[in-house]
Structure formats: C-alpha cells, structure tokens
PDB file of N, CA and C in Angstrom:
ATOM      1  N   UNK A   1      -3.007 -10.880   6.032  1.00  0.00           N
ATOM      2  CA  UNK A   1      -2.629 -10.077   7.173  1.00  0.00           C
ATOM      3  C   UNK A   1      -3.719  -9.049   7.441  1.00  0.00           C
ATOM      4  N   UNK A   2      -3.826  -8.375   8.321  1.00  0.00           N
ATOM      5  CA  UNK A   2      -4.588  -7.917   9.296  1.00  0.00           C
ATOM      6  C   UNK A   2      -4.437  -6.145   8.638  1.00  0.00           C
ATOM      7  N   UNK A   3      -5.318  -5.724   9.007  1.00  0.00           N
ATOM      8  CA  UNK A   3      -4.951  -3.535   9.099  1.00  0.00           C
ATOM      9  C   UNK A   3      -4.120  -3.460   9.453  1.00  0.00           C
ATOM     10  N   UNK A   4      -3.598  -3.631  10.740  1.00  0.00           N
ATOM     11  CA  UNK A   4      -2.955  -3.192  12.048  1.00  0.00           C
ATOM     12  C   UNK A   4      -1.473  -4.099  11.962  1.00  0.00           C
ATOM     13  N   UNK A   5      -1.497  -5.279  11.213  1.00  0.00           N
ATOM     14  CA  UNK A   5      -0.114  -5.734  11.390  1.00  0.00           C
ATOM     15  C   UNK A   5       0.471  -5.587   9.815  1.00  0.00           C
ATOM     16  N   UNK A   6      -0.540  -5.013   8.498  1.00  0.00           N
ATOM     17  CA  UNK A   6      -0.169  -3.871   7.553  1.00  0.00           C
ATOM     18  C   UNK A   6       0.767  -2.619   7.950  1.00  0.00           C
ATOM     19  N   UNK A   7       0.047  -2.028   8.908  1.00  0.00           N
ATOM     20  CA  UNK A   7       0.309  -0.702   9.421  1.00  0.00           C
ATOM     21  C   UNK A   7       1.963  -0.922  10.357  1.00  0.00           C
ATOM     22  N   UNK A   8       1.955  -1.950  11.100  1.00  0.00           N
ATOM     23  CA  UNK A   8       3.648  -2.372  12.030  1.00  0.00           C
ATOM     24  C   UNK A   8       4.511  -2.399  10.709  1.00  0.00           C
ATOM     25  N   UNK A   9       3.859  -3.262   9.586  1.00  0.00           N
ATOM     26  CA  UNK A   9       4.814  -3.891   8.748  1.00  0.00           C
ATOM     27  C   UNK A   9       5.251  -2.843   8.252  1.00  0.00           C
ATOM     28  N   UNK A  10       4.793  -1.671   7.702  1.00  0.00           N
ATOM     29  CA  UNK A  10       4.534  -0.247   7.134  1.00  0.00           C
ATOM     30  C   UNK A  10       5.255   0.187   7.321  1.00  0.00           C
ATOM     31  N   UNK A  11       5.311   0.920   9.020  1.00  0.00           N
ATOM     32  CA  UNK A  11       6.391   1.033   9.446  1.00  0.00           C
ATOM     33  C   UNK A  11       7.865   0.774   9.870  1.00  0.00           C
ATOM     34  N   UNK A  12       7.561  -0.390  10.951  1.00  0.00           N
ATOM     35  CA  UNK A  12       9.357  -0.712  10.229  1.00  0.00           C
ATOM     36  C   UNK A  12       9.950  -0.777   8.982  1.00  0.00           C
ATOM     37  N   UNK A  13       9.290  -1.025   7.720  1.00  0.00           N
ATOM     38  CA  UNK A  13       9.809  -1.291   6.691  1.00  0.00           C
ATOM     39  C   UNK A  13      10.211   0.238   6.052  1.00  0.00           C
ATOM     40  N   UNK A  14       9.448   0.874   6.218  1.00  0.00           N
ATOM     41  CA  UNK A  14       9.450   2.601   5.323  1.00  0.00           C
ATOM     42  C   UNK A  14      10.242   3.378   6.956  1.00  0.00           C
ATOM     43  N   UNK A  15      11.003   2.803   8.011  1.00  0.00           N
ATOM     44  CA  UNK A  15      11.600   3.628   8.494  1.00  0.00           C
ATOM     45  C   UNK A  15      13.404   3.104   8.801  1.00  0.00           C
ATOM     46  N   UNK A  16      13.301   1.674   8.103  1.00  0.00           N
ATOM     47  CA  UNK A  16      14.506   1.094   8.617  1.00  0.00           C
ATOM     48  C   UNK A  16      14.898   1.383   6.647  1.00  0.00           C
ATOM     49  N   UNK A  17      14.103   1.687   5.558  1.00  0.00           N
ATOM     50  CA  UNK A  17      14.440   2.009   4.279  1.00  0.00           C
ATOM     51  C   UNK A  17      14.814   3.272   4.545  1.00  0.00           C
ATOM     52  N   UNK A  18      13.961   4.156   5.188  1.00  0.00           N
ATOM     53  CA  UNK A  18      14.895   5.572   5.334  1.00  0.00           C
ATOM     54  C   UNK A  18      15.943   6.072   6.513  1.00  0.00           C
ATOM     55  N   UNK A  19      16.328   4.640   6.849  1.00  0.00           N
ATOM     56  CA  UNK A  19      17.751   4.554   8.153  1.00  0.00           C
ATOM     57  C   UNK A  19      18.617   4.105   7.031  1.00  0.00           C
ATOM     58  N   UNK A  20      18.564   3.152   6.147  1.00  0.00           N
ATOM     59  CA  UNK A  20      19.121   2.952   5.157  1.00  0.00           C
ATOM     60  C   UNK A  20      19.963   3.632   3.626  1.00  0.00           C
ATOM     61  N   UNK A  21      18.609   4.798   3.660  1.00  0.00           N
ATOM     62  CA  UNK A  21      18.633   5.442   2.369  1.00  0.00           C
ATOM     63  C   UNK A  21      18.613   6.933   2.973  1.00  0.00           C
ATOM     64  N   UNK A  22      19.416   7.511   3.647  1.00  0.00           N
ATOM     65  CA  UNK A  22      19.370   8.708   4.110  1.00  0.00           C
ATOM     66  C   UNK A  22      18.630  10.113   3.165  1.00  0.00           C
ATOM     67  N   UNK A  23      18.096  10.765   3.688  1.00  0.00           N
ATOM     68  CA  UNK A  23      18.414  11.934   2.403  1.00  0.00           C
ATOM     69  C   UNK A  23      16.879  12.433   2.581  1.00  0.00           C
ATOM     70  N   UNK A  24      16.513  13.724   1.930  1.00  0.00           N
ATOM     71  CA  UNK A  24      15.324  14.489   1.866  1.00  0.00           C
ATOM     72  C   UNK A  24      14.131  13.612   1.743  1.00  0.00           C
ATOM     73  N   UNK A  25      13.570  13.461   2.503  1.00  0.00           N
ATOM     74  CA  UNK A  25      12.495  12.277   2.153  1.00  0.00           C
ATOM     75  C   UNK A  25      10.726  12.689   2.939  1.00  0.00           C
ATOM     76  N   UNK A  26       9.941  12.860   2.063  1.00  0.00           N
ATOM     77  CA  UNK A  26       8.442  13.530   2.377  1.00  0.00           C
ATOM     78  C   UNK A  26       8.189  12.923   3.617  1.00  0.00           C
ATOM     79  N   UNK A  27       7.732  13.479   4.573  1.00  0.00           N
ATOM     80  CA  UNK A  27       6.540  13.596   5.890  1.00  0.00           C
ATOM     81  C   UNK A  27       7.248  13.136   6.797  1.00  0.00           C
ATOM     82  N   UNK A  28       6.244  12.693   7.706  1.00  0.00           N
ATOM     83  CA  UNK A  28       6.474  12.186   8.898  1.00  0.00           C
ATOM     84  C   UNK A  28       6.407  10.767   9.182  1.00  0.00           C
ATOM     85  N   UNK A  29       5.900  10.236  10.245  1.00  0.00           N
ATOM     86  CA  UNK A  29       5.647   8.719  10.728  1.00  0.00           C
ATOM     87  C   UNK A  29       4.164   8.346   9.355  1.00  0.00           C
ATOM     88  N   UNK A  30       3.213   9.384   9.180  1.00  0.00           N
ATOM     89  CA  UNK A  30       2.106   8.691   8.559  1.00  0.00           C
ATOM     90  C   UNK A  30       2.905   8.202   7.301  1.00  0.00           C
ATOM     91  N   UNK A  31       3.757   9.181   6.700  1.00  0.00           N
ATOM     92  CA  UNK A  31       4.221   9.104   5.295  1.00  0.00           C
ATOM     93  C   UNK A  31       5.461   7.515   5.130  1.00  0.00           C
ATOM     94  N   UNK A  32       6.066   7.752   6.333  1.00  0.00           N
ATOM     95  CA  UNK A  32       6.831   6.610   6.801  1.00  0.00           C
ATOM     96  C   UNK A  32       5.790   5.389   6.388  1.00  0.00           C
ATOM     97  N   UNK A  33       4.698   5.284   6.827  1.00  0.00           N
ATOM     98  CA  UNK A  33       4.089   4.285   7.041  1.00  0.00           C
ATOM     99  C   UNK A  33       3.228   3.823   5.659  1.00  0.00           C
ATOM    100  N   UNK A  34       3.114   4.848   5.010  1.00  0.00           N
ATOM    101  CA  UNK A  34       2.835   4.424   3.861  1.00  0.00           C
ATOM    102  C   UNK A  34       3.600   4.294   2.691  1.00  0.00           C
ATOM    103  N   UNK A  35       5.318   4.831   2.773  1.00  0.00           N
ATOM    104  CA  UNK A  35       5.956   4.090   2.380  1.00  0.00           C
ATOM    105  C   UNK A  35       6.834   2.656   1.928  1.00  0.00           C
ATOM    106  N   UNK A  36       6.332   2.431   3.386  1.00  0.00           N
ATOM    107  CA  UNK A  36       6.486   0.840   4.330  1.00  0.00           C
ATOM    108  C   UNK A  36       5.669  -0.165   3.193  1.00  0.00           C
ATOM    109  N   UNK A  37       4.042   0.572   3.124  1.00  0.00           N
ATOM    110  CA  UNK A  37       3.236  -0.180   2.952  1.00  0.00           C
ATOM    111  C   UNK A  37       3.168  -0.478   1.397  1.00  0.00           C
ATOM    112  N   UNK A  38       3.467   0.737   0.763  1.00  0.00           N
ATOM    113  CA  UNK A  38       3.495   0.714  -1.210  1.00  0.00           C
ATOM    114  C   UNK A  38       4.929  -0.019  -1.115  1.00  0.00           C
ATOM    115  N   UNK A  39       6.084  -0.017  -0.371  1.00  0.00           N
ATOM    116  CA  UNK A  39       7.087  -0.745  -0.188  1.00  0.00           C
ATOM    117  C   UNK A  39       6.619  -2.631  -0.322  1.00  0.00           C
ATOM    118  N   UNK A  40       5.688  -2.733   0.105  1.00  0.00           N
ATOM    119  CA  UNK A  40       5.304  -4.253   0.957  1.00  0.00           C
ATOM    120  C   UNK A  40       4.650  -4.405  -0.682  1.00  0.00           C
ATOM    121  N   UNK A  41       4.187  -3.863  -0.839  1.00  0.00           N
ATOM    122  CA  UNK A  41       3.546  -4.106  -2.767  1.00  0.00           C
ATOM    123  C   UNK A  41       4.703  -4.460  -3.705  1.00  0.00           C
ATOM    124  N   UNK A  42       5.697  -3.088  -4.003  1.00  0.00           N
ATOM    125  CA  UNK A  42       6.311  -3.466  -4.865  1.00  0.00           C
ATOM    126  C   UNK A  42       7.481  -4.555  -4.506  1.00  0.00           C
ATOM    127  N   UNK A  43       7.615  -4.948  -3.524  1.00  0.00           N
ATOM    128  CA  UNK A  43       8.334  -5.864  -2.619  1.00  0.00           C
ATOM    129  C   UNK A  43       8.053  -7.080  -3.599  1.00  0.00           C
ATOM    130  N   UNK A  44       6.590  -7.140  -2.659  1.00  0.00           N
ATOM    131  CA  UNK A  44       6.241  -8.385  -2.958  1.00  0.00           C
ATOM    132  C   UNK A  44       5.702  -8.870  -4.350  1.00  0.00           C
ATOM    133  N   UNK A  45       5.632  -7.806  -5.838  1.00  0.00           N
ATOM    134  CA  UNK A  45       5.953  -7.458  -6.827  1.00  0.00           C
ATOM    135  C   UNK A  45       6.894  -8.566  -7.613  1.00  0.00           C
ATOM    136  N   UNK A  46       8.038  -7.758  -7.149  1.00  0.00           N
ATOM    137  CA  UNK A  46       9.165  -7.820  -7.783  1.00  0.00           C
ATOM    138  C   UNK A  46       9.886  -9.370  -6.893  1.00  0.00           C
ATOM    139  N   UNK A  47       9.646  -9.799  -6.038  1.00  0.00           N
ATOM    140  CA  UNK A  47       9.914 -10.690  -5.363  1.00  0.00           C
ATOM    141  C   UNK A  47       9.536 -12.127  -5.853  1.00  0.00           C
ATOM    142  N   UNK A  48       7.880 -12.115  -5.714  1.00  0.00           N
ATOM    143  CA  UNK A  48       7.475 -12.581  -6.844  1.00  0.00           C
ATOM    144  C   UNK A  48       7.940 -13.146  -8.476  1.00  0.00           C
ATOM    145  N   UNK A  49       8.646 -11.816  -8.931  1.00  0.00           N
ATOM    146  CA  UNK A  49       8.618 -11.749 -10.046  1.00  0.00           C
ATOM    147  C   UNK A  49      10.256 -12.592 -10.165  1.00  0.00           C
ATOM    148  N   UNK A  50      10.871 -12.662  -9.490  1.00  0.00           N
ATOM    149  CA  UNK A  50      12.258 -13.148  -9.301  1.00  0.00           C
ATOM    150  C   UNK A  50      12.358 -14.420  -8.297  1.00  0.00           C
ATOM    151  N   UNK A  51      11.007 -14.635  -8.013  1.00  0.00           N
ATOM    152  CA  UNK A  51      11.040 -16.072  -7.682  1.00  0.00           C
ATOM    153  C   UNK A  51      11.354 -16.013  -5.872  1.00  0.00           C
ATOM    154  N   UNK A  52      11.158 -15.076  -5.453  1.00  0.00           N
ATOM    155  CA  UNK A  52      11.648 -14.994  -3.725  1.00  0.00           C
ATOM    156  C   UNK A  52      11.123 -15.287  -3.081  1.00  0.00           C
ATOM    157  N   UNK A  53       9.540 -15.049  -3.174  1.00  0.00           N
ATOM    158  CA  UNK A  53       8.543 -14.947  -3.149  1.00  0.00           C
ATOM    159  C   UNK A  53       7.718 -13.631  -2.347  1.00  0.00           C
ATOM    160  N   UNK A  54       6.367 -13.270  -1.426  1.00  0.00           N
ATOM    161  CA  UNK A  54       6.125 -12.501  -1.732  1.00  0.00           C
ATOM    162  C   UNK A  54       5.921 -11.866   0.088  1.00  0.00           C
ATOM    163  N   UNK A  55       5.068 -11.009   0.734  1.00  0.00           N
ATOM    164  CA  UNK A  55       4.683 -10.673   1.352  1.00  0.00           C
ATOM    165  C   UNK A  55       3.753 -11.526   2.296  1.00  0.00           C
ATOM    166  N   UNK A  56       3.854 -12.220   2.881  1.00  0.00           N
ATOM    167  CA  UNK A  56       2.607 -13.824   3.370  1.00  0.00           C
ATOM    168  C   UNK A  56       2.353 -13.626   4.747  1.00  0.00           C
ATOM    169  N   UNK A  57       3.120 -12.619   5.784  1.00  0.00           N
ATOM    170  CA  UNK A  57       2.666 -12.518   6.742  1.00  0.00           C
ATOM    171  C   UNK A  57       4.047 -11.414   7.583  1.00  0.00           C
ATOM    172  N   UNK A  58       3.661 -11.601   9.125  1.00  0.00           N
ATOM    173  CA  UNK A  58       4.730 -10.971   9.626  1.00  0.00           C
ATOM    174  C   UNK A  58       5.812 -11.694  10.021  1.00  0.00           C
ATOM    175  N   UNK A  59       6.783 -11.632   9.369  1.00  0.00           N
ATOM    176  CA  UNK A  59       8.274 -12.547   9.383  1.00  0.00           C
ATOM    177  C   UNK A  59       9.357 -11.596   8.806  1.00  0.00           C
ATOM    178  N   UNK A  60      10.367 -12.586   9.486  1.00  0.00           N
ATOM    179  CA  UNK A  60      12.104 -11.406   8.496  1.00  0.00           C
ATOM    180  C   UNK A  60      11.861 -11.266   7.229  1.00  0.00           C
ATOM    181  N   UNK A  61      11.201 -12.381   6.790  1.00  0.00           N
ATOM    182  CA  UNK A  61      10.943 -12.341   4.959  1.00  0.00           C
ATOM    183  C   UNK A  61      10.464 -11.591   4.744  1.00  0.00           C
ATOM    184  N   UNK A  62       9.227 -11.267   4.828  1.00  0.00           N
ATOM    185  CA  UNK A  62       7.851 -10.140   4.994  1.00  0.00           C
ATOM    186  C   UNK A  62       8.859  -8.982   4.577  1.00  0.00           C
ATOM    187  N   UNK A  63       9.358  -8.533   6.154  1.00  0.00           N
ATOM    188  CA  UNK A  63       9.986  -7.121   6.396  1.00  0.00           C
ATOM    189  C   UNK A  63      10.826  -6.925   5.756  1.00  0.00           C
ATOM    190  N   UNK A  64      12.116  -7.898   5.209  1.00  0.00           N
ATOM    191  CA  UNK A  64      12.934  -7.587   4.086  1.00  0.00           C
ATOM    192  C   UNK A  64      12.554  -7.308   2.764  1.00  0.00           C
ATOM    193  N   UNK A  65      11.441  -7.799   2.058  1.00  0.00           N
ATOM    194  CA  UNK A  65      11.003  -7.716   0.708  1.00  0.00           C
ATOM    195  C   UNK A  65      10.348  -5.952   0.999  1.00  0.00           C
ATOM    196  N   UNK A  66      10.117  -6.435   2.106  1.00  0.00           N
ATOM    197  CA  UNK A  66       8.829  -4.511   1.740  1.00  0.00           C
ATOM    198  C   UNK A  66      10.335  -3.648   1.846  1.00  0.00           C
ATOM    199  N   UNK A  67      11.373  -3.619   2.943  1.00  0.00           N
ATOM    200  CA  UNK A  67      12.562  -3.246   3.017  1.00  0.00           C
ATOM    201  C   UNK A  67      12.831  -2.652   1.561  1.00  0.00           C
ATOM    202  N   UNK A  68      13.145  -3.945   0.439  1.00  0.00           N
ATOM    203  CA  UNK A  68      13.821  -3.589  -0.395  1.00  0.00           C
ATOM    204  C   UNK A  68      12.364  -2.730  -1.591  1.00  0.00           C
ATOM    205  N   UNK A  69      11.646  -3.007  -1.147  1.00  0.00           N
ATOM    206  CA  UNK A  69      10.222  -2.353  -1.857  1.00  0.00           C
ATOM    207  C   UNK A  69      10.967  -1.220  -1.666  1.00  0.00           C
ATOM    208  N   UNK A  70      10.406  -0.473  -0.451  1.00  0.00           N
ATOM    209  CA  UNK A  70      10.582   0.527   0.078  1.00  0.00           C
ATOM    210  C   UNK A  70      11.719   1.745  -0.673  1.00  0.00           C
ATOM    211  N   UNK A  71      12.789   0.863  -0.835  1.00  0.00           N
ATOM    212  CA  UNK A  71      14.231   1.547  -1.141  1.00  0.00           C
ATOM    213  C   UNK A  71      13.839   1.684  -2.138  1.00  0.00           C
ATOM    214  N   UNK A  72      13.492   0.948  -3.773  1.00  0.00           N
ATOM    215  CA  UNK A  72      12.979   1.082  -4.418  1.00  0.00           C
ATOM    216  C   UNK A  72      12.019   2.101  -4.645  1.00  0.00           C
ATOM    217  N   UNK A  73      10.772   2.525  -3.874  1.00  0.00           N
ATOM    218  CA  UNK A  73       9.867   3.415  -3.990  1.00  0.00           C
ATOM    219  C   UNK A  73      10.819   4.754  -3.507  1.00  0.00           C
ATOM    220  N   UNK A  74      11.218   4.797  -2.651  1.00  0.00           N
ATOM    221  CA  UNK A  74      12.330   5.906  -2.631  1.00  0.00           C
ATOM    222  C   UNK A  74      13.458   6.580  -3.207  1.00  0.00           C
ATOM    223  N   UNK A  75      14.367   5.596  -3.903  1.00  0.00           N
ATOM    224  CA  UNK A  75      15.144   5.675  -5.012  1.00  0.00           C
ATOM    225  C   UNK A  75      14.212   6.433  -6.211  1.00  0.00           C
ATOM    226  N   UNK A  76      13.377   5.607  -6.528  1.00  0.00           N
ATOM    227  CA  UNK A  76      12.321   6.143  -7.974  1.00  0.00           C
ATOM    228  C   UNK A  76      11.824   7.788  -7.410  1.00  0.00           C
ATOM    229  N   UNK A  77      11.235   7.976  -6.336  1.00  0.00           N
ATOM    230  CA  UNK A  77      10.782   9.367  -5.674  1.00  0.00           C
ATOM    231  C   UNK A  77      11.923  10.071  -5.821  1.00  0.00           C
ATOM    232  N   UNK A  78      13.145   9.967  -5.316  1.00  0.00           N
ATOM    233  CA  UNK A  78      14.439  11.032  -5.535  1.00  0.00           C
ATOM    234  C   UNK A  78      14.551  11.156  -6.883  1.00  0.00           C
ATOM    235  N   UNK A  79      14.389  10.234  -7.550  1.00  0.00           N
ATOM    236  CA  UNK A  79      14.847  10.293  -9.021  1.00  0.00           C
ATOM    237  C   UNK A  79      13.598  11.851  -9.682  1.00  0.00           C
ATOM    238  N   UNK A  80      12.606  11.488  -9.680  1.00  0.00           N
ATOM    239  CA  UNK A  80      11.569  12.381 -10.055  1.00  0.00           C
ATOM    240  C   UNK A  80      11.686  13.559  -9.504  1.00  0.00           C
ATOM    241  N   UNK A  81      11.916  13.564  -7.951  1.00  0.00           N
ATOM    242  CA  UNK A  81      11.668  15.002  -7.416  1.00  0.00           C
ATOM    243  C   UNK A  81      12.916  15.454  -7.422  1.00  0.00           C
TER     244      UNK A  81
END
C-alpha cells in the first residue's frame, strides 16, 4: 500500500476505534491517524498470529484488523496512563 492510502487507512481505523472505545484519548486527527496506523501493525500482528491474516491492502478486512489493532493500542494506553 501506498503513503496516502496508509494515512485513509489510519484514519478511519484510529477514529471509528475511538467511536468505539470512548474515553480520554491523546490529540487530535494527526494522533487519530497514527493510532489508525500502529493499529494497522499490531492488527496485522496479531491477525497473523491467529491465522486471520494480515493488513494486504484497502478492504473491510484491512480496516477491521487495524480496527481491532487500534482498540488494542488504546486499551494498553489507558491501562498505563
């Protein structure tokens, strides 16, 4: 995938995780977007790792794995802070 369809994926994923996961959550749209995106990692991680498979382009699949990335990277952030 591309910068720029990184950066879409980024976002919907790190803003429909924090429509999801309500609650005190750092920055703005940039922070959104790089939640999205460390989302789309451990996504495709753990997706991977459970046989789902991984991050391969822009599709529902794609956006759901970074989705559940996402919640994940956020869950772990509340936990710490």
């Amino acid at each position: 995938m591309g910068i720029i369809a990184w950066i879409l994926l980024g976002l919907i994923a790190g803003a429909l995780a924090k429509w999801i996961m309500p609650g005190p959550d750092p920055g703005g749209w940039i922070v959104t977007i790089l939640i999205g995106i460390v989302g789309a990692v451990i996504g495709g991680f753990v997706g991977g790792a459970l046989g789902l498979g991984g991050v391969d382009g822009f599709n529902i699949g794609s956006i759901l794995i970074a989705v559940l990335g996402a919640l994940i990277l956020l869950f772990i952030y509340r936990k710490l802070a």
